[in-house]
N, C-alpha and C. Protein backbone atom coordinates (compact mmCIF):
# COMPACT_ATOMS: atom_id res chain seq x y z
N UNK A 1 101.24 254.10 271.34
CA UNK A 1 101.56 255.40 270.76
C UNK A 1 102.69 256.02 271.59
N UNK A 2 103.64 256.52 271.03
CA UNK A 2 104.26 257.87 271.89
C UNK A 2 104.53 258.99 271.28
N UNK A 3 103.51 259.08 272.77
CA UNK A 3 103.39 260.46 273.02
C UNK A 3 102.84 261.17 271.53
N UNK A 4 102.47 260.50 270.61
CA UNK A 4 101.96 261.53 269.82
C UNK A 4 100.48 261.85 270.06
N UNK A 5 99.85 263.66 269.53
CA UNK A 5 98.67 262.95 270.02
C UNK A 5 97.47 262.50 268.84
N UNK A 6 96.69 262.55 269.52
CA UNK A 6 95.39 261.78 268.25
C UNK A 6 94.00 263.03 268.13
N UNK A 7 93.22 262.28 267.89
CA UNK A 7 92.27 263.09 266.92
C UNK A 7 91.72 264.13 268.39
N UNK A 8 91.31 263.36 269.36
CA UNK A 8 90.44 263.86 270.79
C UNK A 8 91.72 265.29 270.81
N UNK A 9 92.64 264.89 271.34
CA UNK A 9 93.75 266.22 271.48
C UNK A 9 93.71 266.92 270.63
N UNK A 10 93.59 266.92 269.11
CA UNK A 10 93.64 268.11 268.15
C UNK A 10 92.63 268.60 268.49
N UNK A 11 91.62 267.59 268.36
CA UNK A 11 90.31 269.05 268.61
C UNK A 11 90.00 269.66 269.48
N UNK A 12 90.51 268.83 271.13
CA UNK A 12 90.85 269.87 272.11
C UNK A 12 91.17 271.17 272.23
N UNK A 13 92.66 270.95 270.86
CA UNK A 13 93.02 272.16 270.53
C UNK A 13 92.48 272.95 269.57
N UNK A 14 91.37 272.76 269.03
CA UNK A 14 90.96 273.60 267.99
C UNK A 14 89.31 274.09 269.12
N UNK A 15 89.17 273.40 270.02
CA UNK A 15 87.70 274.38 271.20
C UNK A 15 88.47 275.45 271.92
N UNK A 16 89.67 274.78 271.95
CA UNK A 16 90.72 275.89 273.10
C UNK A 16 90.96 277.53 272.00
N UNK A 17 91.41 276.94 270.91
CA UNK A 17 91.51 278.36 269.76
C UNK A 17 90.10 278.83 269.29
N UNK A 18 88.70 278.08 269.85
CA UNK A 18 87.68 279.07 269.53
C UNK A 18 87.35 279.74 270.82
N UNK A 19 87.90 279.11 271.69
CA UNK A 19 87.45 280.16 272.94
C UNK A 19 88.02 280.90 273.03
N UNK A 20 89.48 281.19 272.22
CA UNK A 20 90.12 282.59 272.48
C UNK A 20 89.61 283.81 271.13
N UNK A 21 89.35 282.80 270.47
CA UNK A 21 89.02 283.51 269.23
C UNK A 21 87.48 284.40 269.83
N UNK A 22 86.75 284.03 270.54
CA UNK A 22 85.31 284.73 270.80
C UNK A 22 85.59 285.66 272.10
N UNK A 23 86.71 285.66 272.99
CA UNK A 23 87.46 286.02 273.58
C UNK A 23 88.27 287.22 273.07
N UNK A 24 88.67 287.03 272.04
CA UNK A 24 89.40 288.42 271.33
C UNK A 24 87.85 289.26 271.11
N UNK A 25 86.88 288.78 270.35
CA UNK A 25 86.11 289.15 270.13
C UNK A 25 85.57 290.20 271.19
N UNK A 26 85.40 289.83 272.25
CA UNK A 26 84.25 290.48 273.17
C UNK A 26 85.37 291.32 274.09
N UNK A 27 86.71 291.24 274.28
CA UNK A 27 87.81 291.41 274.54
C UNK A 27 88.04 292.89 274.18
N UNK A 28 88.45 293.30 273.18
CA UNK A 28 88.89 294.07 272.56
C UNK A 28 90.02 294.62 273.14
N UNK A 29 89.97 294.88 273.99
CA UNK A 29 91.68 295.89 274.96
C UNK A 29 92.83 295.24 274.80
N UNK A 30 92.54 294.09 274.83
CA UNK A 30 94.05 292.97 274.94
C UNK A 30 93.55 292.00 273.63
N UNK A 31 93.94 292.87 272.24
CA UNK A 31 93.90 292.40 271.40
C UNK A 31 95.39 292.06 270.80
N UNK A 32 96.82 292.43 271.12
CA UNK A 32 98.35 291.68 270.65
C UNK A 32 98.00 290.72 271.82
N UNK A 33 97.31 290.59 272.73
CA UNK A 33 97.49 289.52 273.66
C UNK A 33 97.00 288.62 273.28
N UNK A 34 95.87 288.46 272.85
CA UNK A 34 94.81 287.58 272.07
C UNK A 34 95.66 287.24 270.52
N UNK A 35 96.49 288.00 269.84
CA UNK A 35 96.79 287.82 268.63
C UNK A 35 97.82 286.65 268.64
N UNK A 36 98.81 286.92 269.96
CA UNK A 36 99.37 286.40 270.10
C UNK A 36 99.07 284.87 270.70
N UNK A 37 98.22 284.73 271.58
CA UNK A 37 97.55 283.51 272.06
C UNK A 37 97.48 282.68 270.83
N UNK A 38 96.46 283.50 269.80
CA UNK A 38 95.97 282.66 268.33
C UNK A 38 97.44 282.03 267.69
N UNK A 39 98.36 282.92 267.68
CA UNK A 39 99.32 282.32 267.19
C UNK A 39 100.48 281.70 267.70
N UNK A 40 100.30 281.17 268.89
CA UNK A 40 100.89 280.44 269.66
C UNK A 40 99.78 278.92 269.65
N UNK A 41 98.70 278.73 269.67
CA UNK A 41 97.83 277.79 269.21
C UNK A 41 97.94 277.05 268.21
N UNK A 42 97.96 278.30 267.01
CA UNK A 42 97.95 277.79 265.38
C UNK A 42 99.08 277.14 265.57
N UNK A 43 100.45 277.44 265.97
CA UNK A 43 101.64 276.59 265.83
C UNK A 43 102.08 275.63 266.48
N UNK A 44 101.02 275.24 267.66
CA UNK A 44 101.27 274.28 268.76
C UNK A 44 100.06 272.88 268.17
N UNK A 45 99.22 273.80 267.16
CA UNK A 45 98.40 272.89 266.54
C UNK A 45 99.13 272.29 264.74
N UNK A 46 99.62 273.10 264.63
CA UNK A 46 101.08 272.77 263.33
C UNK A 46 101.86 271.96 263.77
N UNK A 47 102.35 271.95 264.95
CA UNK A 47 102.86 270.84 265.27
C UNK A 47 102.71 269.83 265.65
N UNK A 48 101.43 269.37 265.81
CA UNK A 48 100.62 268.56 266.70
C UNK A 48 100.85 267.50 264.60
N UNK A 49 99.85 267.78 264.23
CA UNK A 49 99.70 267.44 262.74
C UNK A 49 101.02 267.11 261.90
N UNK A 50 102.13 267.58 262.12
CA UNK A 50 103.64 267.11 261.34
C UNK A 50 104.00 266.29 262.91
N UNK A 51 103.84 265.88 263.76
CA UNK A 51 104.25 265.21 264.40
C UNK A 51 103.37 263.78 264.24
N UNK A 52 102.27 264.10 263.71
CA UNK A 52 101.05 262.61 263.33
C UNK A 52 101.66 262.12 261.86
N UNK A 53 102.00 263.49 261.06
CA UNK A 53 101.84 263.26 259.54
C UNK A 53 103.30 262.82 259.26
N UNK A 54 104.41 262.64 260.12
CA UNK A 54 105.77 262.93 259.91
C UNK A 54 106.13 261.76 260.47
N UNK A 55 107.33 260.69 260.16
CA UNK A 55 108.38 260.12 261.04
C UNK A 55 109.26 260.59 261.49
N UNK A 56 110.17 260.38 262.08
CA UNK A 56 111.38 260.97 262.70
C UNK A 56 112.13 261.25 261.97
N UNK A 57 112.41 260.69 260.86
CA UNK A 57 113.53 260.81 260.22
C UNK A 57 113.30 262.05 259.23
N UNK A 58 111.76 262.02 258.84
CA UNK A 58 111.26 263.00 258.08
C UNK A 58 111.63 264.21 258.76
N UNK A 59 111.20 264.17 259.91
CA UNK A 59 110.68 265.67 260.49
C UNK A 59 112.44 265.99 260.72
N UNK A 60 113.01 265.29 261.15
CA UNK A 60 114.59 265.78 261.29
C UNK A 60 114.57 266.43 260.11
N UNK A 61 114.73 266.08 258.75
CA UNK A 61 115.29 266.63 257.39
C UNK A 61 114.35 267.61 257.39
N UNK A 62 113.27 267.73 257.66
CA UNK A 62 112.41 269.23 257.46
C UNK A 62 113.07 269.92 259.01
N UNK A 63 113.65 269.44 260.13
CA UNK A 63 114.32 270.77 260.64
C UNK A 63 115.33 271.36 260.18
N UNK A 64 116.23 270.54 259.13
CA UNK A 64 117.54 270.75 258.33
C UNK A 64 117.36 271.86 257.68
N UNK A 65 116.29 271.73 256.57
CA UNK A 65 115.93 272.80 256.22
C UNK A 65 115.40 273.85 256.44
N UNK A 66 114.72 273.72 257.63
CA UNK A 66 114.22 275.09 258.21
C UNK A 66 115.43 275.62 258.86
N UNK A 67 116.15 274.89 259.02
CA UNK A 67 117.44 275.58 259.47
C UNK A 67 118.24 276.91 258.70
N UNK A 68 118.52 276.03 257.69
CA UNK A 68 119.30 277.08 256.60
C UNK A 68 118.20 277.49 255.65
N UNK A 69 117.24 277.16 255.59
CA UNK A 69 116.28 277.86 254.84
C UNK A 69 114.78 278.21 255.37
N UNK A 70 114.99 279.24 256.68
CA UNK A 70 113.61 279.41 257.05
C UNK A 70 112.19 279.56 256.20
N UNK A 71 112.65 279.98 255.05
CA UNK A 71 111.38 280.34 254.75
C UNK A 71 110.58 279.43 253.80
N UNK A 72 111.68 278.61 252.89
CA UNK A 72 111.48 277.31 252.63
C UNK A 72 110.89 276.24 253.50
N UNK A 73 111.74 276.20 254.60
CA UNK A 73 111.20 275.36 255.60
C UNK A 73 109.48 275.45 256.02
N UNK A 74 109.43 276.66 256.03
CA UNK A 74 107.70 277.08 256.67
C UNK A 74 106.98 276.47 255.14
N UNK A 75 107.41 276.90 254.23
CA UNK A 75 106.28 276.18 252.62
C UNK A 75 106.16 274.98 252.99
N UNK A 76 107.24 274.58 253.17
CA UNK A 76 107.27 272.75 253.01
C UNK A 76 106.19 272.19 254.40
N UNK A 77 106.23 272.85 256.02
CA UNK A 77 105.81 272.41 256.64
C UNK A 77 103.87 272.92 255.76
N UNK A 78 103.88 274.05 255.56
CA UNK A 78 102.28 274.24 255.01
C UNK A 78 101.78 273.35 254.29
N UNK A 79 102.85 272.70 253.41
CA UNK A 79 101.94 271.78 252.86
C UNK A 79 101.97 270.81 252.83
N UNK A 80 103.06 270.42 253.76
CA UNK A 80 102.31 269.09 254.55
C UNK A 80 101.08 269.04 255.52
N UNK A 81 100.86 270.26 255.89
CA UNK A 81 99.53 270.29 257.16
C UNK A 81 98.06 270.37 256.27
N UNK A 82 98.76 270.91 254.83
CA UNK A 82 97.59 271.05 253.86
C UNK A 82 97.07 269.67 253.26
N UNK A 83 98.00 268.95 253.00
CA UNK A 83 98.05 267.62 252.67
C UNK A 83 97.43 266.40 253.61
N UNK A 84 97.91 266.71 255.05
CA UNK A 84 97.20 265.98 256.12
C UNK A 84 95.68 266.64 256.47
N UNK A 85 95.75 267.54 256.31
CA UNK A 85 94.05 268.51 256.40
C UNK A 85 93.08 267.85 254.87
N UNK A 86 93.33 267.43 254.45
CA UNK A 86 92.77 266.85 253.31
C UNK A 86 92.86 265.64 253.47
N UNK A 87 93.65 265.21 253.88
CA UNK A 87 93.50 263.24 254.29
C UNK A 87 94.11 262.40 252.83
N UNK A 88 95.02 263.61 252.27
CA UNK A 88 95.92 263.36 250.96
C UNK A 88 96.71 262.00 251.38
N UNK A 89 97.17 261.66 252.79
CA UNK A 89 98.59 261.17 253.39
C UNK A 89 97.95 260.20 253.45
N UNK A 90 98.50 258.94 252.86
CA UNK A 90 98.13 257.81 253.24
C UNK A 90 99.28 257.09 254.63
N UNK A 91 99.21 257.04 256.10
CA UNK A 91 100.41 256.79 256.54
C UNK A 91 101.20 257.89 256.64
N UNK A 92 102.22 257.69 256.92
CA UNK A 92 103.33 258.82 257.32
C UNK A 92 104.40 258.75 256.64
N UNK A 93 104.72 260.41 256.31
CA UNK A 93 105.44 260.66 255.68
C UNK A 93 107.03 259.90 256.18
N UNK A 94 108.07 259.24 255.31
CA UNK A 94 108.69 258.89 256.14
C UNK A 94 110.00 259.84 255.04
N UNK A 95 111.48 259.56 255.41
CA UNK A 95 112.40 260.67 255.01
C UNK A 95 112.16 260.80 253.47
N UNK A 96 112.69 259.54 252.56
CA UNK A 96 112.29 259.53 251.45
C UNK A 96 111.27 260.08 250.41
N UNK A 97 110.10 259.67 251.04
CA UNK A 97 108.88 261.01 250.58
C UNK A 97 108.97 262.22 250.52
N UNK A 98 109.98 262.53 252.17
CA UNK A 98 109.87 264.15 252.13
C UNK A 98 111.74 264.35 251.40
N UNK A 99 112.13 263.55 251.00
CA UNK A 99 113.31 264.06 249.93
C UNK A 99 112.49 264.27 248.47
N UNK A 100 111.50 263.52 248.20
CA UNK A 100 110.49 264.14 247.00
C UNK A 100 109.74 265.20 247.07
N UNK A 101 109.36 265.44 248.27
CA UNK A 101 108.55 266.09 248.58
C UNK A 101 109.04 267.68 248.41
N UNK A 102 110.57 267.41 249.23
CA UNK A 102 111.33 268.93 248.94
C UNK A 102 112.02 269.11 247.60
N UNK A 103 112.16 268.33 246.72
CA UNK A 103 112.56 268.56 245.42
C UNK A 103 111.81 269.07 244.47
N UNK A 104 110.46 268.28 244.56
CA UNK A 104 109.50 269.04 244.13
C UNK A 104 108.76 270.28 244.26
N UNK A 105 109.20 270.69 245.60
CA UNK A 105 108.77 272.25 246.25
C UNK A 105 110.14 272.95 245.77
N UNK A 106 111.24 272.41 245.72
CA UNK A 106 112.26 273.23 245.61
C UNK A 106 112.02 274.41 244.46
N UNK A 107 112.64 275.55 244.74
CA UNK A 107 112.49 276.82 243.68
C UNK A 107 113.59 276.29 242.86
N UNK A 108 113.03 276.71 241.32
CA UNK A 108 113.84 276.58 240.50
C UNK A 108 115.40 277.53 240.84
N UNK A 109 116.50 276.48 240.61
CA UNK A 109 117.85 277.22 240.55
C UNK A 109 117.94 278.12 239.91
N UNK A 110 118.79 279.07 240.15
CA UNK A 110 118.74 280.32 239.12
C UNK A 110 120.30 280.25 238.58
N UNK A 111 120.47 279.92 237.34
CA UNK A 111 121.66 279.97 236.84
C UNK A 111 121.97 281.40 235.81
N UNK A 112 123.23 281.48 236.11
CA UNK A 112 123.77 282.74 235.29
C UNK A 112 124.55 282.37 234.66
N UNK A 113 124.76 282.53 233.24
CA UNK A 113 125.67 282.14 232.29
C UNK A 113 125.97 283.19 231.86
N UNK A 114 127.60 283.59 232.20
CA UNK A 114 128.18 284.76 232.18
C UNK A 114 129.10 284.68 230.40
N UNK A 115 128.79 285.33 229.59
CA UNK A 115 129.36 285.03 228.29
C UNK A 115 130.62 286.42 227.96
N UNK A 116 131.89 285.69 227.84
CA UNK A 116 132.65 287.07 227.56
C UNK A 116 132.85 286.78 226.52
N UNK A 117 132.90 288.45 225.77
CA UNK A 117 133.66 288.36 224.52
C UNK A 117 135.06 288.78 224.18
């Protein structure tokens, strides 16, 4: 393997996000501190999962697009983590898939057909 990690490490990371989570709980004072913890987790655990569910070549073209299209970019990564959270993925996504993958997420174009008279 490199360096990716496996099942023991995710769930590492998912005891580590309930101990902060019962932690916010009993916590209360340093609750943006705690909010922020959670969401520094959730995305270190988002990445953990597109780095299992993804090849290289994939995950490059999904940074392309998160590039010029942040907010696109974040759909496309959701549902790939939704897709690997379901055990949809047979194998890993490799570029090709995710050129289907973003065509099919793509928002419809919006065309204007300007008519003069």
């Amino acid at each position: 393997m490199s360096g990716q990690p496996d099942d023991d490490e995710l769930e590492e990371l998912r005891e580590k996000k309930m101990e902060q989570l019962k932690e916010q709980k009993q916590g209360g004072g340093a609750d943006e501190e705690a909010m922020e913890a959670q969401r520094q987790q959730a995305e270190a655990q988002k990445k953990a999962m597109l780095r299992k569910a993804l090849t290289d070549g994939a995950r490059q073209r999904l940074n392309s697009v998160k590039m010029s299209k942040p907010e696109f970019g974040e759909k496309v990564e959701q549902q790939v983590v939704a897709l690997a959270q379901s055990g949809r993925i047979q194998g890993k996504i490799d570029e090709e898939k995710m050129k289907a993958l973003l065509q099919e997420l793509k928002p419809d174009s919006q065309d204007f057909n300007i008519k003069r008279r």
